[in-house]
N, C-alpha and C. Protein backbone atom coordinates (compact mmCIF):
# COMPACT_ATOMS: atom_id res chain seq x y z
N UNK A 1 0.83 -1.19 0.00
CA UNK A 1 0.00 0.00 0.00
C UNK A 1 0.87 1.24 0.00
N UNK A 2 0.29 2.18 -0.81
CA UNK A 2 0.81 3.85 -0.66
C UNK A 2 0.61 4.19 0.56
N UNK A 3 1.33 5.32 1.33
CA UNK A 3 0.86 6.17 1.54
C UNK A 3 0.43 7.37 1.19
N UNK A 4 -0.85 7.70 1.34
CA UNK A 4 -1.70 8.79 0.70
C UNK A 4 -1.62 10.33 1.01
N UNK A 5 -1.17 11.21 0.54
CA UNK A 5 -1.22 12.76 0.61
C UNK A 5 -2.52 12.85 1.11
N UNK A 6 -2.67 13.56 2.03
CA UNK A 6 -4.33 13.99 2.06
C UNK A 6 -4.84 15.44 1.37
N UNK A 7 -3.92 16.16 0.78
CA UNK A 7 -4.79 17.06 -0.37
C UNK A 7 -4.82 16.59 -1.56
N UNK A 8 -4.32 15.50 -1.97
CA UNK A 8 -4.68 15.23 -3.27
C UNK A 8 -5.34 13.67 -3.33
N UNK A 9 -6.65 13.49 -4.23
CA UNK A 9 -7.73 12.51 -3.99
C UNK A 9 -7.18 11.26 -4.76
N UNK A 10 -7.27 10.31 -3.74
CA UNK A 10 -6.65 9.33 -3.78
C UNK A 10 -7.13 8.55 -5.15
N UNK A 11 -7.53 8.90 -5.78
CA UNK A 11 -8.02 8.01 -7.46
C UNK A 11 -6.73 8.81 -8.24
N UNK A 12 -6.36 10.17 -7.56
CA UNK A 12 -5.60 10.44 -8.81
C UNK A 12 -4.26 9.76 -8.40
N UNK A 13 -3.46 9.73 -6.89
CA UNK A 13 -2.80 8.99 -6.89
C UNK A 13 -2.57 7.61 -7.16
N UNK A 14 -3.59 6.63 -6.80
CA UNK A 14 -2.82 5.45 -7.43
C UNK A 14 -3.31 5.41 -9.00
N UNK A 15 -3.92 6.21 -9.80
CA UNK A 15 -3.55 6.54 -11.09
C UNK A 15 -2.40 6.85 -11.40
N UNK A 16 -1.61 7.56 -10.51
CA UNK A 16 -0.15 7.95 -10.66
C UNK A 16 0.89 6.68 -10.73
N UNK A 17 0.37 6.05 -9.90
CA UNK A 17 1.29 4.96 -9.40
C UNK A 17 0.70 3.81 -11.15
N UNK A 18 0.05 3.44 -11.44
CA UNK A 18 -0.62 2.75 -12.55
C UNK A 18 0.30 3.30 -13.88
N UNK A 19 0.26 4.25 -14.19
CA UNK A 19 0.54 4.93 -15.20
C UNK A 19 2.03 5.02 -14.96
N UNK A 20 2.95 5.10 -13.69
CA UNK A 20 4.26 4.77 -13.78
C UNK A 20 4.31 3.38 -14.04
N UNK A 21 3.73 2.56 -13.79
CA UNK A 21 3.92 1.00 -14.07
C UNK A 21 3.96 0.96 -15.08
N UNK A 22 3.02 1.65 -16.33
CA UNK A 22 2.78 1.47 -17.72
C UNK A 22 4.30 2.20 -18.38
N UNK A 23 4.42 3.31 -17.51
CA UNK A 23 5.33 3.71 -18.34
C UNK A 23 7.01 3.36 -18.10
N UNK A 24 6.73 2.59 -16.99
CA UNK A 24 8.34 2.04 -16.83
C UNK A 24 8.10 -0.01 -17.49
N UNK A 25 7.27 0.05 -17.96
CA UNK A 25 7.23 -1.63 -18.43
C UNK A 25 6.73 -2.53 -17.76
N UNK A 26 6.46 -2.30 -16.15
CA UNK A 26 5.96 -3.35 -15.28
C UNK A 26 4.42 -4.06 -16.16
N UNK A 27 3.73 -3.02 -16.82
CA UNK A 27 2.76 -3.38 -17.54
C UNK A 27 3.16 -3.28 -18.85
N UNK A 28 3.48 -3.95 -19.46
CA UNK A 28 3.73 -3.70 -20.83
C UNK A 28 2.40 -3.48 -21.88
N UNK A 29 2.04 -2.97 -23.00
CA UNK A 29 1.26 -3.19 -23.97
C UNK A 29 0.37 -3.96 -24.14
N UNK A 30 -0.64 -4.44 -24.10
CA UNK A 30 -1.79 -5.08 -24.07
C UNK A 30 -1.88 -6.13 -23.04
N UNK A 31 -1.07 -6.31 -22.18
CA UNK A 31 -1.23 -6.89 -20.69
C UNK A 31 -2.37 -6.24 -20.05
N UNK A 32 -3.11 -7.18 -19.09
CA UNK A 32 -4.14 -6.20 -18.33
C UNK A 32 -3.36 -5.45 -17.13
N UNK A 33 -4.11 -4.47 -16.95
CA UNK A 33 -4.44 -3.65 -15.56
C UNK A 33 -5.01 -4.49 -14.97
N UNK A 34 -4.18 -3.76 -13.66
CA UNK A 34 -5.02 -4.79 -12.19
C UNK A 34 -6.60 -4.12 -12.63
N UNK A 35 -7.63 -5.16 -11.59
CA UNK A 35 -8.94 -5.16 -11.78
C UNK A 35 -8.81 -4.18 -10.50
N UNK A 36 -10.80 -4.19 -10.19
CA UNK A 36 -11.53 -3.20 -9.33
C UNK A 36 -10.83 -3.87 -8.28
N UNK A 37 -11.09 -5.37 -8.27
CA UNK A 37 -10.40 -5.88 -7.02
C UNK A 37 -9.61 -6.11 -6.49
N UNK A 38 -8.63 -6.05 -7.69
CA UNK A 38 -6.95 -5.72 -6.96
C UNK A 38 -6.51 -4.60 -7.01
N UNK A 39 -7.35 -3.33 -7.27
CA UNK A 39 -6.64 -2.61 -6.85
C UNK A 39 -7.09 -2.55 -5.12
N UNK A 40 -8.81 -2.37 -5.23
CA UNK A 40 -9.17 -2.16 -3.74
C UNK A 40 -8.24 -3.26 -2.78
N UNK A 41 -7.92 -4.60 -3.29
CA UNK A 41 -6.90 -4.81 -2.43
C UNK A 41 -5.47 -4.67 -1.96
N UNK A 42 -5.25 -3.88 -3.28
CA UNK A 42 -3.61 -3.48 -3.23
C UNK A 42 -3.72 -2.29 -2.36
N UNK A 43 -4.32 -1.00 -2.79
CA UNK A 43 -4.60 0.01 -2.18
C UNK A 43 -5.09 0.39 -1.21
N UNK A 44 -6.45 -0.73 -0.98
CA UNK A 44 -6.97 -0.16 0.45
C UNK A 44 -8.22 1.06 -0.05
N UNK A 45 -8.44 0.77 -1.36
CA UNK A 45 -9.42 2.00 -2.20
C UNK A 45 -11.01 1.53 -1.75
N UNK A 46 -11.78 2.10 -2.58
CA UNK A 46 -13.22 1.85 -2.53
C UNK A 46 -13.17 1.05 -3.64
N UNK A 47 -14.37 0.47 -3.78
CA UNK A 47 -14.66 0.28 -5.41
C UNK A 47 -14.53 1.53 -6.44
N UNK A 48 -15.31 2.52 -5.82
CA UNK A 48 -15.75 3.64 -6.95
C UNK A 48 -14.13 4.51 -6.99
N UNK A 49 -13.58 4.47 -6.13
CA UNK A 49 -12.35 4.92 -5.98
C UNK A 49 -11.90 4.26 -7.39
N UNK A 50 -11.51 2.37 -6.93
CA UNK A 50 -11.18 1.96 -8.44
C UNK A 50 -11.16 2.22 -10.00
N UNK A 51 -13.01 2.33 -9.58
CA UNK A 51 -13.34 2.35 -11.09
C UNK A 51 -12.92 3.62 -11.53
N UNK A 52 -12.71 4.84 -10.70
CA UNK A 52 -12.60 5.99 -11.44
C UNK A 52 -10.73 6.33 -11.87
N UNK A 53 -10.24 5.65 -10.65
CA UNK A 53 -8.76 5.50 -11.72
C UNK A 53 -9.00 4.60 -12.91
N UNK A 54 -9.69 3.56 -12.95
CA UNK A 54 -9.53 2.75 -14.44
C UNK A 54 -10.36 3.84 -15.70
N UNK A 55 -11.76 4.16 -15.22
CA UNK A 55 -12.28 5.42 -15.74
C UNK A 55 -11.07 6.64 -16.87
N UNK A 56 -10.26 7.03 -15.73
CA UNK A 56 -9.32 7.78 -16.13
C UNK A 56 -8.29 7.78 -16.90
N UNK A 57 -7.60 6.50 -16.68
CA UNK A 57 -6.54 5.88 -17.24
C UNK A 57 -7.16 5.32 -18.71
N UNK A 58 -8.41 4.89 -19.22
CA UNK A 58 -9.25 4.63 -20.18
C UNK A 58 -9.12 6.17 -21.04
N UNK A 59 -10.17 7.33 -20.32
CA UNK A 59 -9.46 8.46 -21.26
C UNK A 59 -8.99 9.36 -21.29
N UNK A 60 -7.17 8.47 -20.86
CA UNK A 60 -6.51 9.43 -21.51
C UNK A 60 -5.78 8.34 -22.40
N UNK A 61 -6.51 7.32 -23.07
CA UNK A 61 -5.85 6.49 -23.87
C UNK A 61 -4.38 5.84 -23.29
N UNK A 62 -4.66 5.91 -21.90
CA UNK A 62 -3.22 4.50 -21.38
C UNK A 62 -4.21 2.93 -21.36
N UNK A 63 -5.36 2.66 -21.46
CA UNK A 63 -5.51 1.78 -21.74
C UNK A 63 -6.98 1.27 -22.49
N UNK A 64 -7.33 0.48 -22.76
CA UNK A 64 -8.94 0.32 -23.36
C UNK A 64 -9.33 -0.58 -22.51
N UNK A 65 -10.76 -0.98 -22.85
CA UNK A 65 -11.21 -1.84 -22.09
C UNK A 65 -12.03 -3.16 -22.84
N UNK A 66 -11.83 -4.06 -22.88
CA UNK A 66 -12.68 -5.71 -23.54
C UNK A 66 -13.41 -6.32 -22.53
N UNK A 67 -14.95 -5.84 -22.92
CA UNK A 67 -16.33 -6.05 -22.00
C UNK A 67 -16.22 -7.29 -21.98
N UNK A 68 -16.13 -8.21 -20.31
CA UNK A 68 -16.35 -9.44 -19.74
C UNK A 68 -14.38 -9.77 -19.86
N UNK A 69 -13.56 -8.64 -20.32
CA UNK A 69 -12.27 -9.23 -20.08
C UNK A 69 -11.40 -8.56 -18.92
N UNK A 70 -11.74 -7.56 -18.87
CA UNK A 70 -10.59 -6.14 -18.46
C UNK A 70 -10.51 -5.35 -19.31
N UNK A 71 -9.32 -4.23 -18.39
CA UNK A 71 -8.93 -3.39 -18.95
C UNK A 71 -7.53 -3.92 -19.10
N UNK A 72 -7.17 -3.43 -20.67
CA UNK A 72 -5.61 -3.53 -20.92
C UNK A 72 -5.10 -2.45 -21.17
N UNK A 73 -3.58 -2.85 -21.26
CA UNK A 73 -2.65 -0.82 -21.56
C UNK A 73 -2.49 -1.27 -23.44
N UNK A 74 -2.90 0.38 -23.34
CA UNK A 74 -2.91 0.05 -24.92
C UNK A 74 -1.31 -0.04 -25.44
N UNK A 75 -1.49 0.27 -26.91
CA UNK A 75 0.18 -0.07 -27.71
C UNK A 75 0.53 1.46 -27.60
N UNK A 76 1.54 1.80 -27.57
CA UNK A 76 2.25 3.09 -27.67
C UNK A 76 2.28 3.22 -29.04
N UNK A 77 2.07 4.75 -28.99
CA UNK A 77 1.97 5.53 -30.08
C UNK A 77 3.82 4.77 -30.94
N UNK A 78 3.95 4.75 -32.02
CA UNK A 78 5.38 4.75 -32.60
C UNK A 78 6.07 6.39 -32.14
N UNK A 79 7.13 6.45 -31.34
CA UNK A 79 7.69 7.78 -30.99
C UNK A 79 8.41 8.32 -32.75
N UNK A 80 8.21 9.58 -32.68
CA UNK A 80 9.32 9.46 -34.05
C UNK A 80 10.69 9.56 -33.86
N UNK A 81 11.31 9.59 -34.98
CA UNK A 81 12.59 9.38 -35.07
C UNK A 81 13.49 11.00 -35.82
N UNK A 82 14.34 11.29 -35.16
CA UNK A 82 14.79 13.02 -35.28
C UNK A 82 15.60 12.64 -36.49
């Protein structure tokens, strides 16, 4: 478990923490995201807490979602090349 800042609302932090996972590889590319229920058990969240980091992380295109599968991290954009 985090410990939690108390001015800033805890969906956006472990969104923070999610989105470093995605972006350091722990989640790679179409692997799922933890569910509602691991996060509330990793975190210590609500449900609605959950859903609204997965909510979030959905749009800003870090991941999609496959109804009756999860949510996965999507593919990275191709970066260009200088």
């Amino acid at each position: 478990m985090i410990e939690f800042v108390p001015d800033i609302p805890r969906w956006r932090q472990v969104a923070e923490v999610v989105r470093a996972r995605i972006a350091d590889g722990t989640y790679p590319p179409r692997t799922r995201v933890p569910s509602v229920v691991q996060l509330t058990a990793e975190f210590g969240i609500a449900n609605a807490t959950a859903h609204k980091v997965l909510r979030a992380l959905r749009e800003e295109g870090l991941t999609y979602t496959e109804p009756g599968l999860g949510s996965f991290v999507a593919k990275r954009p191709e970066q260009p090349t200088e």
